[in-house]
Protein backbone atom coordinates (compact mmCIF):
# COMPACT_ATOMS: atom_id res chain seq x y z
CA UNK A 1 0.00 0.00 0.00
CA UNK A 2 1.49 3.62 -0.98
CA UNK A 3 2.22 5.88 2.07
CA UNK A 4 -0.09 8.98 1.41
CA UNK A 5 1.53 12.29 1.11
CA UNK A 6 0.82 15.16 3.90
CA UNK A 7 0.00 18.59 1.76
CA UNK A 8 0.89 21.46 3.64
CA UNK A 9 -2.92 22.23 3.45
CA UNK A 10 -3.68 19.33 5.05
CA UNK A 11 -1.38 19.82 7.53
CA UNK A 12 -2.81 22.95 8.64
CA UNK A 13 -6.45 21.94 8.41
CA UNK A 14 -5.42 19.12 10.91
CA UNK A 15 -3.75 21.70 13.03
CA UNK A 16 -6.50 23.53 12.94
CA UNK A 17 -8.69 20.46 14.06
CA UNK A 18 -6.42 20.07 16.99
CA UNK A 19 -6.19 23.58 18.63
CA UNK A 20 -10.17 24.17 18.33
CA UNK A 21 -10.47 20.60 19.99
CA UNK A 22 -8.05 22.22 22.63
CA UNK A 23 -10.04 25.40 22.97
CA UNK A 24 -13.17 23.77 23.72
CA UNK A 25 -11.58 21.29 25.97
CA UNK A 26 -12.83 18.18 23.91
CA UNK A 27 -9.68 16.94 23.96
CA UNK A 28 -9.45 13.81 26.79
CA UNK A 29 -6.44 14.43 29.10
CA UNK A 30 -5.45 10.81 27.88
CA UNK A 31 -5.00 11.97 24.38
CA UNK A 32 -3.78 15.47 25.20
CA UNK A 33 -0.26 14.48 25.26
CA UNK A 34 -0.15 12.64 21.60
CA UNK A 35 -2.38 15.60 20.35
CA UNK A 36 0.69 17.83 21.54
CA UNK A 37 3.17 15.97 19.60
CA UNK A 38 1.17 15.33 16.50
CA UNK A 39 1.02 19.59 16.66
CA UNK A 40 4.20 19.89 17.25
CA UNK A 41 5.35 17.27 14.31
CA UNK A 42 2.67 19.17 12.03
CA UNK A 43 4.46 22.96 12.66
CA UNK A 44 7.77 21.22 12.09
CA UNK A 45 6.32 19.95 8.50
CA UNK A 46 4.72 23.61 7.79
CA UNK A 47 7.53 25.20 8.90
CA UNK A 48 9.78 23.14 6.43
CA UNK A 49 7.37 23.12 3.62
CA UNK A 50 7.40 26.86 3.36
CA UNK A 51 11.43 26.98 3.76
CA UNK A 52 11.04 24.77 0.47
CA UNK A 53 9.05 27.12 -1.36
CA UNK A 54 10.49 29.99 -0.48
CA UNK A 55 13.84 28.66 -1.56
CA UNK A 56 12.19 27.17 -4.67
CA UNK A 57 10.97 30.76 -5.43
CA UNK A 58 13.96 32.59 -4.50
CA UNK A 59 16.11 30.42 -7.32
CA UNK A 60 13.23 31.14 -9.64
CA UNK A 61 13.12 34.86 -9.87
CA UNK A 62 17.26 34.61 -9.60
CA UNK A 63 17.05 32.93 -12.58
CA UNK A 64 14.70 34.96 -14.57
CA UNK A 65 16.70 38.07 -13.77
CA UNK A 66 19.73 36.53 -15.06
C-alpha cells in the first residue's frame, strides 16, 4: 500500500482540528499528550514546507533576472 503524502494544506487543516479541539476542551487528558506531539510534528512539517518554497521561489526569480 502507498504511504499517502501530507500537503501542507492538510497539515494545517489538521492543526487547525487540533487547537479548536483544545479550545473547547474536547480533547481527553489521555490523548492530550499525543495531540501535543502530532502539533508539534505538524508545525515542524509547515515550517519546512514553506522553507522549500520559499527557496524554490527565490532560485526562480534569480534565474529569470539573469
Amino acid at each position: 500500500m502507498a504511504k499517502k503524502t501530507l500537503t501542507y494544506q492538510q497539515a494545517i487543516e489538521e492543526l487547525e482540528t487540533i487547537l479548536s479541539k483544545m479550545e473547547n476542551n474536547e480533547l481527553e487528558i489521555d490523548h492530550l499528550s499525543n495531540q501535543v506531539k502530532r502539533a508539534s510534528e505538524l508545525i515542524s512539517f509547515c515550517k519546512d514546507k514553506l522553507k522549500r518554497t520559499e527557496e524554490d521561489v527565490s532560485k526562480i526569480l534569480d534565474k529569470m533576472e539573469s
